[in-house]
C-alpha atoms as a PDB file:
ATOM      1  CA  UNK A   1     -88.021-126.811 -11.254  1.00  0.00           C
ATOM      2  CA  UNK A   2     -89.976-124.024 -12.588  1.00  0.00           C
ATOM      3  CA  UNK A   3     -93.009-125.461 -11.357  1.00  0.00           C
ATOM      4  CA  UNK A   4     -91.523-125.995  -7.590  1.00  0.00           C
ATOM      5  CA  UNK A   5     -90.318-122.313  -7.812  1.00  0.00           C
ATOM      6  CA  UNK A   6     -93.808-120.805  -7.520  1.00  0.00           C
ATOM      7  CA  UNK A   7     -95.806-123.601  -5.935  1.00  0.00           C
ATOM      8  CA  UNK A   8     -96.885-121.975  -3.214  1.00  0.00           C
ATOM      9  CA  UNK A   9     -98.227-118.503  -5.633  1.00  0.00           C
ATOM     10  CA  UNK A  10     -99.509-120.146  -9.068  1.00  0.00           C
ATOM     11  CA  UNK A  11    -101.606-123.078  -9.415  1.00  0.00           C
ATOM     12  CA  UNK A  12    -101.197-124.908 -12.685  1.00  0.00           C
ATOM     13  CA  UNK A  13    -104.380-126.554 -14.402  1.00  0.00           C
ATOM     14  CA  UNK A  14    -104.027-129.616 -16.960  1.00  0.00           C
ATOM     15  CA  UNK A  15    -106.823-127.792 -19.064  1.00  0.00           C
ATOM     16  CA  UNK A  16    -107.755-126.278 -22.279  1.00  0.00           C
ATOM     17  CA  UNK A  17    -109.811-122.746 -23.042  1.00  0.00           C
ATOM     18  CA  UNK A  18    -111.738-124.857 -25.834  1.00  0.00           C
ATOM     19  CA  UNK A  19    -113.605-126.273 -22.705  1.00  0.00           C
ATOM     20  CA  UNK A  20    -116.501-124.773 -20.821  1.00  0.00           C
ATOM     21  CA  UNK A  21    -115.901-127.268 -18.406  1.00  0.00           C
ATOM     22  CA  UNK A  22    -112.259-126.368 -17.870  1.00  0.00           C
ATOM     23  CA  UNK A  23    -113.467-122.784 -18.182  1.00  0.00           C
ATOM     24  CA  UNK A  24    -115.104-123.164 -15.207  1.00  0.00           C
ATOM     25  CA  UNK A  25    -113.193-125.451 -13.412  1.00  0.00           C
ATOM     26  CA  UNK A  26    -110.270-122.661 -13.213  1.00  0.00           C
ATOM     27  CA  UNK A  27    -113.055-119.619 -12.323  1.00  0.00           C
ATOM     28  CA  UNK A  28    -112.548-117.660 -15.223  1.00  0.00           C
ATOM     29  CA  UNK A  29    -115.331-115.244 -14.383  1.00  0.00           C
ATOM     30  CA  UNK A  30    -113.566-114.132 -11.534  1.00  0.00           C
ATOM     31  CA  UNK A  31    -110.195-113.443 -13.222  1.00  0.00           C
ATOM     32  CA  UNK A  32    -109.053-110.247 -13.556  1.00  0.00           C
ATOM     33  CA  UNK A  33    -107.716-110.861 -16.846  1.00  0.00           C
ATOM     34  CA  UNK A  34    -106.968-114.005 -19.596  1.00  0.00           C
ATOM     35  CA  UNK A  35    -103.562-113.545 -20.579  1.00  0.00           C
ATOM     36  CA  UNK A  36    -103.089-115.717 -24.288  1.00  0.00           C
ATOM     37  CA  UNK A  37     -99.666-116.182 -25.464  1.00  0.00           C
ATOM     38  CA  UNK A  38     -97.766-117.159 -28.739  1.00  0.00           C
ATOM     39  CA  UNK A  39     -95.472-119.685 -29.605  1.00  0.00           C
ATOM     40  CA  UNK A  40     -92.753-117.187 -31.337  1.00  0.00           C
ATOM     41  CA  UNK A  41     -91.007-120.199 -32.663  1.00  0.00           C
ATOM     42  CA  UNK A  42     -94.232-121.843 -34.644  1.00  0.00           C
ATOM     43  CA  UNK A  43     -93.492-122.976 -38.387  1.00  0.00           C
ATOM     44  CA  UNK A  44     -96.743-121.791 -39.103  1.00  0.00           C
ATOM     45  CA  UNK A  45     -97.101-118.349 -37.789  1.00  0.00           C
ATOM     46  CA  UNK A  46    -100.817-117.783 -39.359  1.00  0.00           C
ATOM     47  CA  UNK A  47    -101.586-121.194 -38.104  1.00  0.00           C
ATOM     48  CA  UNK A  48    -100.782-120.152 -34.582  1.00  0.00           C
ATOM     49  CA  UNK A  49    -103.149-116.993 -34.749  1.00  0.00           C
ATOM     50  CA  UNK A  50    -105.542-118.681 -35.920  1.00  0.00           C
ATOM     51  CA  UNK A  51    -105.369-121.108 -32.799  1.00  0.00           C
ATOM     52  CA  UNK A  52    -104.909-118.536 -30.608  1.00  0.00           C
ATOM     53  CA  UNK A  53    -108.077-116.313 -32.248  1.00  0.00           C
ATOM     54  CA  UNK A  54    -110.210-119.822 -31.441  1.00  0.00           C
ATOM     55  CA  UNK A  55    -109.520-119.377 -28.468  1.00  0.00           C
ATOM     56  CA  UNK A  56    -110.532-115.989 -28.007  1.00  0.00           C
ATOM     57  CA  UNK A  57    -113.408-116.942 -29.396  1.00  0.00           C
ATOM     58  CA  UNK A  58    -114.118-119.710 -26.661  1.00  0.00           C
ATOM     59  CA  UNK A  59    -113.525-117.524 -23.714  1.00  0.00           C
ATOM     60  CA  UNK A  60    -116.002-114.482 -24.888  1.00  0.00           C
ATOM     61  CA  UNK A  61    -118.984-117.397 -25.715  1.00  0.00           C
ATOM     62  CA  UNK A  62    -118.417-118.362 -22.341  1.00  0.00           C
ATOM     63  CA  UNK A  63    -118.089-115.142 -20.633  1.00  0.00           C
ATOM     64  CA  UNK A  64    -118.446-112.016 -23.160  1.00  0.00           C
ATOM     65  CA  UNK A  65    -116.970-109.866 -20.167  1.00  0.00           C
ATOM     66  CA  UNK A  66    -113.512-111.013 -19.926  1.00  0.00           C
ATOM     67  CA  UNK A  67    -110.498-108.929 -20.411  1.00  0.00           C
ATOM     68  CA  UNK A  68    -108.262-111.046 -23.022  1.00  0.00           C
ATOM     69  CA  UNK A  69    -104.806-109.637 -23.859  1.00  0.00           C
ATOM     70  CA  UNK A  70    -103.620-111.804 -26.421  1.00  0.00           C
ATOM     71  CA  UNK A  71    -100.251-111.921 -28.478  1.00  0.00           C
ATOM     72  CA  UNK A  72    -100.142-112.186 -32.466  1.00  0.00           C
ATOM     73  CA  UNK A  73     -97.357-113.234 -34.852  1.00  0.00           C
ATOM     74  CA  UNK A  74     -98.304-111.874 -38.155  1.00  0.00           C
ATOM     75  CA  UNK A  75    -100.286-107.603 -38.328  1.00  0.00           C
ATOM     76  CA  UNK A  76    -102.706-108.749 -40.850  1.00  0.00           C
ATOM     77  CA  UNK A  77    -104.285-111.365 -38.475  1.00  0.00           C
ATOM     78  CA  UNK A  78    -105.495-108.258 -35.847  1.00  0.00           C
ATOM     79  CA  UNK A  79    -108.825-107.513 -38.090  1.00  0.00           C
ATOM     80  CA  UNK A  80    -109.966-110.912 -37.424  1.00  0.00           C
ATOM     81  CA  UNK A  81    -110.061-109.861 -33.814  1.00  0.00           C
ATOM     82  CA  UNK A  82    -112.118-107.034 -34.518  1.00  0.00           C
ATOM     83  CA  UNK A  83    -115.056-109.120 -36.045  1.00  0.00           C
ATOM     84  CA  UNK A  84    -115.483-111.034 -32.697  1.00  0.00           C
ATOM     85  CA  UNK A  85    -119.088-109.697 -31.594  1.00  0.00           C
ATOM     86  CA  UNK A  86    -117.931-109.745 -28.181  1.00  0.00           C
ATOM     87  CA  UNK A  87    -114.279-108.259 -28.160  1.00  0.00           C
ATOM     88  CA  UNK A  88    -113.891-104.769 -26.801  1.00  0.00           C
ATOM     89  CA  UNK A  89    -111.534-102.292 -28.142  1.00  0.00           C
ATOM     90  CA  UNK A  90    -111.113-100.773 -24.637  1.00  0.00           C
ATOM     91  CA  UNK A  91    -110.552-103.537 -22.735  1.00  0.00           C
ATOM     92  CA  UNK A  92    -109.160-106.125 -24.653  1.00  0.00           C
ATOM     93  CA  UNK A  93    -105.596-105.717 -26.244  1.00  0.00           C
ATOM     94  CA  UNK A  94    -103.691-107.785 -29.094  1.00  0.00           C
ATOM     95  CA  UNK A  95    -100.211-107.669 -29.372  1.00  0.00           C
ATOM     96  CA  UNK A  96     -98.148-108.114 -32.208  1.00  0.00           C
ATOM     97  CA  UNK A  97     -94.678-109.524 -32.062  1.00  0.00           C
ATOM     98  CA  UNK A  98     -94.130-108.379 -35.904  1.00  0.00           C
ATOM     99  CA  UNK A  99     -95.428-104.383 -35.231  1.00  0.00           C
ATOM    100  CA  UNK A 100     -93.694-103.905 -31.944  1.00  0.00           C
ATOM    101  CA  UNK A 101     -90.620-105.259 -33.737  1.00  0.00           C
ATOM    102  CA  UNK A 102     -91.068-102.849 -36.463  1.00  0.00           C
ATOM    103  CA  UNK A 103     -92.726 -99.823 -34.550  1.00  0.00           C
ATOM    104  CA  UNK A 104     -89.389 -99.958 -32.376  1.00  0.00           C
ATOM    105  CA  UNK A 105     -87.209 -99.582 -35.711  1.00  0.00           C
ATOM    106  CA  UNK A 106     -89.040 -96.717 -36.670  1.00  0.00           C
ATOM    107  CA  UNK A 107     -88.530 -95.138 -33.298  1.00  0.00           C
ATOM    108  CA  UNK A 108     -85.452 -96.094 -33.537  1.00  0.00           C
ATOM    109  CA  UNK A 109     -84.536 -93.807 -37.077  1.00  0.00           C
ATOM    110  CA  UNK A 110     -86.469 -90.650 -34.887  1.00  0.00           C
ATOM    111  CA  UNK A 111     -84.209 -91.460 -32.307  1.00  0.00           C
ATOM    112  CA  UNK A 112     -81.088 -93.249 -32.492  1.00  0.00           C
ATOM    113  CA  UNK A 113     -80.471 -96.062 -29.747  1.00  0.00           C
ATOM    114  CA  UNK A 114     -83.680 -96.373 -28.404  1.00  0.00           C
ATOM    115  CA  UNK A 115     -84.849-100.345 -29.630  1.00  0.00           C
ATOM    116  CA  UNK A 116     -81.303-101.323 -27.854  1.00  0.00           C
ATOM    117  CA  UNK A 117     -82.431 -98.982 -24.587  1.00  0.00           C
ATOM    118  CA  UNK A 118     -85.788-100.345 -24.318  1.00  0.00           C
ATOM    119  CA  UNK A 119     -83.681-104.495 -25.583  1.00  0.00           C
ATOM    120  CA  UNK A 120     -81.552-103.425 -22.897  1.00  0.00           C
ATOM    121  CA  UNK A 121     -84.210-102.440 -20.082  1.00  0.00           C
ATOM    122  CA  UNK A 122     -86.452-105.650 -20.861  1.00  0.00           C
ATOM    123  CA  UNK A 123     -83.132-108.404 -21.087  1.00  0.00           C
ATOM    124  CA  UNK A 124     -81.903-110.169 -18.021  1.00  0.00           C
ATOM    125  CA  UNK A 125     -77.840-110.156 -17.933  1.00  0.00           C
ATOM    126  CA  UNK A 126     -75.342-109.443 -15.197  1.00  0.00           C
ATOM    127  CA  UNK A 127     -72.311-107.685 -15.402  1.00  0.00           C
ATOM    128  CA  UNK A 128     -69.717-109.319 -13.103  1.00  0.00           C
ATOM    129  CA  UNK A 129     -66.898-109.236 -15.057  1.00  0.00           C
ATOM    130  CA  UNK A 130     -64.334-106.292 -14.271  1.00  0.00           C
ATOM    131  CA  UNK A 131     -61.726-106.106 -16.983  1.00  0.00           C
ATOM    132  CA  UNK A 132     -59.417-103.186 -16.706  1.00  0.00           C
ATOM    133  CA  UNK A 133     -58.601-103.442 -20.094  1.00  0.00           C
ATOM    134  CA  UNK A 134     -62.603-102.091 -20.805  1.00  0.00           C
ATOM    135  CA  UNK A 135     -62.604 -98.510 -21.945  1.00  0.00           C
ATOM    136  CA  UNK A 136     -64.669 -95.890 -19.925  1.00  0.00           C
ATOM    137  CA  UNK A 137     -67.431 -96.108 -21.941  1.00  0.00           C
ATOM    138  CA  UNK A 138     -67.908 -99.457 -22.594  1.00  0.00           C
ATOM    139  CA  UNK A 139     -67.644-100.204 -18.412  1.00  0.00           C
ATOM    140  CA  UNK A 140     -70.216 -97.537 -18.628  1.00  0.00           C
ATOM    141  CA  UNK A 141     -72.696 -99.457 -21.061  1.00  0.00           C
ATOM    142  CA  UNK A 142     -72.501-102.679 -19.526  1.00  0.00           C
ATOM    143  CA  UNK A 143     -73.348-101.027 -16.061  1.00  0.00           C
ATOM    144  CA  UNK A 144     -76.502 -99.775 -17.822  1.00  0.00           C
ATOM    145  CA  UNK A 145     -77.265-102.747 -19.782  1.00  0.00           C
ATOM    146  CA  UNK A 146     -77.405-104.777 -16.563  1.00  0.00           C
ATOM    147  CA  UNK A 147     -80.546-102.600 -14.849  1.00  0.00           C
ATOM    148  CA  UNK A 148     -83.543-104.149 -14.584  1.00  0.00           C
ATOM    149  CA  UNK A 149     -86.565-102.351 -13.945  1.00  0.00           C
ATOM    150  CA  UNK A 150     -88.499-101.913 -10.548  1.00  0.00           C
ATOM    151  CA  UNK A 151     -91.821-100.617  -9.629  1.00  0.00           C
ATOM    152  CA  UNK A 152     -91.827 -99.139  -5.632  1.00  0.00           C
ATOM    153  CA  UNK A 153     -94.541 -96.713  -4.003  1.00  0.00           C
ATOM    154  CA  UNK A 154     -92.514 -93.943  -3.053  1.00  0.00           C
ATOM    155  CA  UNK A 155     -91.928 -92.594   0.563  1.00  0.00           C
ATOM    156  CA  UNK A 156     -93.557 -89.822   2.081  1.00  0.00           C
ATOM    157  CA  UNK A 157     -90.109 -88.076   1.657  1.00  0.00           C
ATOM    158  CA  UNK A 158     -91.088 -87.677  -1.481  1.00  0.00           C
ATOM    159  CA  UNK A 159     -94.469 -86.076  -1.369  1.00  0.00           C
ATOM    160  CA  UNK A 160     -93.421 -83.500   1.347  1.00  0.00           C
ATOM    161  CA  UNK A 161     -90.032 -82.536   1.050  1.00  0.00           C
ATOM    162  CA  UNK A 162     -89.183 -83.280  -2.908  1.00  0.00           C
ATOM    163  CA  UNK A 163     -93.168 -82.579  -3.933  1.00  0.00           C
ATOM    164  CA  UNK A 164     -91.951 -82.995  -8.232  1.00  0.00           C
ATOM    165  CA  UNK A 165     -91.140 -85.121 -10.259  1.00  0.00           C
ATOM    166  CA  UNK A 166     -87.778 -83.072 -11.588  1.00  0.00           C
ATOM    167  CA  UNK A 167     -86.639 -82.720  -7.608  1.00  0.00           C
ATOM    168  CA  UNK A 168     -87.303 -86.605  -7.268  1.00  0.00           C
ATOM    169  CA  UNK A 169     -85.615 -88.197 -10.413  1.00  0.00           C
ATOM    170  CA  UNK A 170     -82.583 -85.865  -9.578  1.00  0.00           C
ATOM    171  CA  UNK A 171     -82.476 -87.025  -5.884  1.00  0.00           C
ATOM    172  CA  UNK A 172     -82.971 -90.903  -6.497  1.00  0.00           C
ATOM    173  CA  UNK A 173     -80.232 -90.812  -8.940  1.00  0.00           C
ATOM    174  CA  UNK A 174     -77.493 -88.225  -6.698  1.00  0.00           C
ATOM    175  CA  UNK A 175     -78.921 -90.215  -3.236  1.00  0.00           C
ATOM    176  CA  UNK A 176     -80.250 -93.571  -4.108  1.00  0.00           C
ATOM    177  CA  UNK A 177     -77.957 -94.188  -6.760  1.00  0.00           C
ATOM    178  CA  UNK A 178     -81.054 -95.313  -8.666  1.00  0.00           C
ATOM    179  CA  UNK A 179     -83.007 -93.733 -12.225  1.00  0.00           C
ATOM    180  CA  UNK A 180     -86.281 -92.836 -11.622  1.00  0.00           C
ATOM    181  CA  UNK A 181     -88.199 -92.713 -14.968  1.00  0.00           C
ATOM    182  CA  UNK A 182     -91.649 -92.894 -14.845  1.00  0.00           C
ATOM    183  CA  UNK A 183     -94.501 -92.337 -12.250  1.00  0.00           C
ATOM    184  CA  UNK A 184     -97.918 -94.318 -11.532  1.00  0.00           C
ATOM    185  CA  UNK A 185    -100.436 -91.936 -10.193  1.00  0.00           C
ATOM    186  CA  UNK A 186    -103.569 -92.871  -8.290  1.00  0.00           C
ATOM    187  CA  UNK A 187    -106.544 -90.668  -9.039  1.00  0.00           C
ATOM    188  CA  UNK A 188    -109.730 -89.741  -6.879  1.00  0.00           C
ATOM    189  CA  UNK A 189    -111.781 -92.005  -8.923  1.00  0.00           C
ATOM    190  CA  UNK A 190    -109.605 -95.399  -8.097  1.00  0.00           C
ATOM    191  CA  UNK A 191    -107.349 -95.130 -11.457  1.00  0.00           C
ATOM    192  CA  UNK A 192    -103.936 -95.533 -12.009  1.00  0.00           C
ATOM    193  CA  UNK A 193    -101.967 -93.333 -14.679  1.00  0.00           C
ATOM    194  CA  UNK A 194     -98.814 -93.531 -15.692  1.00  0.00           C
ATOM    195  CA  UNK A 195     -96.584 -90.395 -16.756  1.00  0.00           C
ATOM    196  CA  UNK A 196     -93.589 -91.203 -18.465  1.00  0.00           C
ATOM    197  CA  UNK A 197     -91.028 -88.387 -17.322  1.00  0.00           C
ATOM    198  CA  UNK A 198     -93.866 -85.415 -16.602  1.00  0.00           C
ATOM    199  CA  UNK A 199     -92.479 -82.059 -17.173  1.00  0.00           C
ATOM    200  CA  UNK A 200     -93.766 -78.745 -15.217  1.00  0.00           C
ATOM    201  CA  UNK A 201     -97.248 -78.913 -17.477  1.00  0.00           C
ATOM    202  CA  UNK A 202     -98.333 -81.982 -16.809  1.00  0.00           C
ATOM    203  CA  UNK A 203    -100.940 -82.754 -14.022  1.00  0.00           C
ATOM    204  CA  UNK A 204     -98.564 -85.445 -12.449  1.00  0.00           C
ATOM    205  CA  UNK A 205     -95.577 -83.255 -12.159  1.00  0.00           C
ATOM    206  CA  UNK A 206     -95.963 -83.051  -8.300  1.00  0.00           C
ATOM    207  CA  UNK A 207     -95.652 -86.033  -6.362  1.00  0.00           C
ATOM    208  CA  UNK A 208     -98.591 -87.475  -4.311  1.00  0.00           C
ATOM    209  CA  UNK A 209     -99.427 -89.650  -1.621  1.00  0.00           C
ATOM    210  CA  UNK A 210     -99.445 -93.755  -3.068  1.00  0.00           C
ATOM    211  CA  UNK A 211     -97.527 -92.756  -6.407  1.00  0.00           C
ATOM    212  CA  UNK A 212     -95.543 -95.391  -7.172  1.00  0.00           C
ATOM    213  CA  UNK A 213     -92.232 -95.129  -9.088  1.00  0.00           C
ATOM    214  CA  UNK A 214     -90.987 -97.025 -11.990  1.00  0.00           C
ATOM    215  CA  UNK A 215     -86.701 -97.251 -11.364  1.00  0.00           C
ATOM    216  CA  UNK A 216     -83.711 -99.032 -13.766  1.00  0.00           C
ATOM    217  CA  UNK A 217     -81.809-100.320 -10.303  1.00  0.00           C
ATOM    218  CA  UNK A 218     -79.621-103.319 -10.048  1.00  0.00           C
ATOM    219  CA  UNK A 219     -81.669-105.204  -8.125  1.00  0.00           C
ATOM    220  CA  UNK A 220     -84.891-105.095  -6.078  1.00  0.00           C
ATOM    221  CA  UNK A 221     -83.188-104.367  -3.021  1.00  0.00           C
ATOM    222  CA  UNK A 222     -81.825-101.301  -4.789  1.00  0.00           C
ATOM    223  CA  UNK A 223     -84.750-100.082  -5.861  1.00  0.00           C
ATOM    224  CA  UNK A 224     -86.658 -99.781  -2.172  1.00  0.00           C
ATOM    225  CA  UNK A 225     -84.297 -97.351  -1.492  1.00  0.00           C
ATOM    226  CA  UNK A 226     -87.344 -94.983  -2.863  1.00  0.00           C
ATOM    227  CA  UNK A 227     -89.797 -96.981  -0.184  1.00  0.00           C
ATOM    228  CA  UNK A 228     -87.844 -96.591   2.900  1.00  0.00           C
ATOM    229  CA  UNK A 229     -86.019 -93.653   2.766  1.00  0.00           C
ATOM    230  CA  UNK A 230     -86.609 -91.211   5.765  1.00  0.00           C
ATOM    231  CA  UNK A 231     -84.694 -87.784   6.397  1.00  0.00           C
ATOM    232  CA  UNK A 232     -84.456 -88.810   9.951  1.00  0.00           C
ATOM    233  CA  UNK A 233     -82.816 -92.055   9.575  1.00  0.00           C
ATOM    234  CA  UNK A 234     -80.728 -92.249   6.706  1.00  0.00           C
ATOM    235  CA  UNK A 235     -79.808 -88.471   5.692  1.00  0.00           C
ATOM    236  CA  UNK A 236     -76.445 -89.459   6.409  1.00  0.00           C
ATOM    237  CA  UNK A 237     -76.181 -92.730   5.349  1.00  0.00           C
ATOM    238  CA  UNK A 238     -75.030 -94.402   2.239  1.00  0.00           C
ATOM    239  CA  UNK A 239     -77.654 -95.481  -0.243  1.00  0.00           C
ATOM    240  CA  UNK A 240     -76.205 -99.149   0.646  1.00  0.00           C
ATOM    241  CA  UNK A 241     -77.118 -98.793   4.383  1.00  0.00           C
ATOM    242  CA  UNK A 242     -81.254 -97.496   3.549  1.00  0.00           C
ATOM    243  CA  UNK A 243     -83.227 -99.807   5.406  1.00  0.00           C
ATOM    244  CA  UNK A 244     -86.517 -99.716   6.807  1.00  0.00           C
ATOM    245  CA  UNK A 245     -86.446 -97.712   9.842  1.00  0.00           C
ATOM    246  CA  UNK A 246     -89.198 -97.242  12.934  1.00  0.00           C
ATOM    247  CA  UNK A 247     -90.675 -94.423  11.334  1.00  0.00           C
ATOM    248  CA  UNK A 248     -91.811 -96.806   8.427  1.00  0.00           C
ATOM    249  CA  UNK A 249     -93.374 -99.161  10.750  1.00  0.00           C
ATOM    250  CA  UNK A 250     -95.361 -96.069  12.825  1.00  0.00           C
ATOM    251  CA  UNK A 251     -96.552 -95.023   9.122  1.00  0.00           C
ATOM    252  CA  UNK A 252     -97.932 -98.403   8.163  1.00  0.00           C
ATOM    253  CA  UNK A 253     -99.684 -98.548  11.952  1.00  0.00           C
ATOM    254  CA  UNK A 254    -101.221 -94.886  11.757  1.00  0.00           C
ATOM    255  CA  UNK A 255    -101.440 -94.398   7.975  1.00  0.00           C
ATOM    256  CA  UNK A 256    -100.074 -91.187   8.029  1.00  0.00           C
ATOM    257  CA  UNK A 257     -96.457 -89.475   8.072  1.00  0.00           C
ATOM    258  CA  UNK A 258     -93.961 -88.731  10.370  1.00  0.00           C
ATOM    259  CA  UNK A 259     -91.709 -85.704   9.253  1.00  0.00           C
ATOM    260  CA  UNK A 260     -92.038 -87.156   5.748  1.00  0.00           C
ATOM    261  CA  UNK A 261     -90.377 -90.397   6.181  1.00  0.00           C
ATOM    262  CA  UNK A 262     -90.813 -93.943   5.810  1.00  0.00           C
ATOM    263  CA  UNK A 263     -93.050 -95.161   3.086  1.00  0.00           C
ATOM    264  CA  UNK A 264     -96.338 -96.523   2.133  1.00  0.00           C
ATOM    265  CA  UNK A 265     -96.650 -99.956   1.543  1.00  0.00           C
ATOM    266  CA  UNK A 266     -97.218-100.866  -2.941  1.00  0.00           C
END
């Protein structure tokens, strides 16, 4: 089923990384990145690094330029890594499943409730079930527990009438019925940066043109609220009722803005 689900976007290889010939069967210099993952249930959790560090090793003989992000079981394993001749400490990541547990337990004694916010943000659940025996608060976890998180390129509603980051979390949440958290910021030079609630003294406080928006919404449809608004079209409407409108379409024909609504394609 899974593989029917995304036949028409993924194409699935009967391959291994051990392999120059499988290497280049599936183009790997042309990827943008190798993506390496663990088996978190392995009996042998050094013996599965180890495996997985091979084949690190395989894909940087073959092609010493390719972005690897691999995940680890066990911390210690990580300096092995580091004595690969061709890994690159700004381009190539390891992840731990072990220090991310524990770095969000320490986080978690600075500030109370955060591993089950971020649990919370990351899980897939649903909460369908209205019981009116629930207490206020409880109805009022659940409801958060449920959000998912969204990435949308914000409106041009947002660069000329909000302008700030403050003025644009506050109106997604009162308007949109959405939390805006987080911004992704495209710079002169072609980079992306992220700022993680920006306050007046960061450079990304004010909004610009192609920032896209990272939102805790329901569901996706929820979340392009923040694409297609427009003060024309849906100042009056409920955040249920935000469509796209004409003025989106004119926007993604011209490339410019129209009173400051519509949106800019992600």
């Amino acid at each position: 089923a899974l593989l029917k689900r995304h036949f028409t976007r993924v194409k699935y290889f009967d391959a291994t990384v051990m392999d120059p010939v499988d290497l280049e069967r599936v183009k790997l210099k042309r990827s943008a990145a190798v993506l390496i993952l663990a088996n978190k249930d392995a009996t042998d959790p050094d013996g599965e690094d180890a495996s997985n560090i091979m084949r690190v090793i395989s894909i940087k003989n073959y092609h010493s330029d390719a972005k690897i992000i691999v995940q680890l079981l066990q911390y210690h394993n990580k300096m092995h890594l580091m004595n690969i001749p061709a890994w690159n400490n700004n381009t190539d990541e390891a992840v731990c499943i072990a220090e991310l547990k524990l770095g969000l337990i320490a986080e978690s004694c600075l500030n109370p409730g955060f591993s089950t916010m971020i649990a919370n943000i990351f899980a897939m659940r649903s909460d369908t079930e209205d019981s009116p025996d629930r207490s206020m608060w409880l109805k009022e976890y659940l409801r958060g527990a449920s959000l998912e998180m969204y990435t949308e390129t914000l409106s041009n509603y947002f660069v000329h009438d909000l302008k700030n980051f403050s003025d644009a979390a506050r109106f997604c949440l009162v308007e949109l019925n959405i939390l805006l958290f987080a911004i992704e910021v495209c710079e002169e030079n072609g980079q992306r940066r992220l700022a993680i609630n920006p306050d007046r003294t960061s450079q990304y406080y004010r909004i610009a043109k192609r920032t896209r928006g990272f939102f805790l919404a329901g569901s996706s449809e929820e979340a392009s609220r923040a694409r297609y608004y427009c003060r024309h079209c849906h100042c009056e409407q409920k955040p249920e009722s935000i469509r796209k409108c004409s003025h989106y379409r004119m926007e993604d024909l011209s490339g410019g803005g129209v009173g400051g609504g519509g949106g800019t394609k992600p």
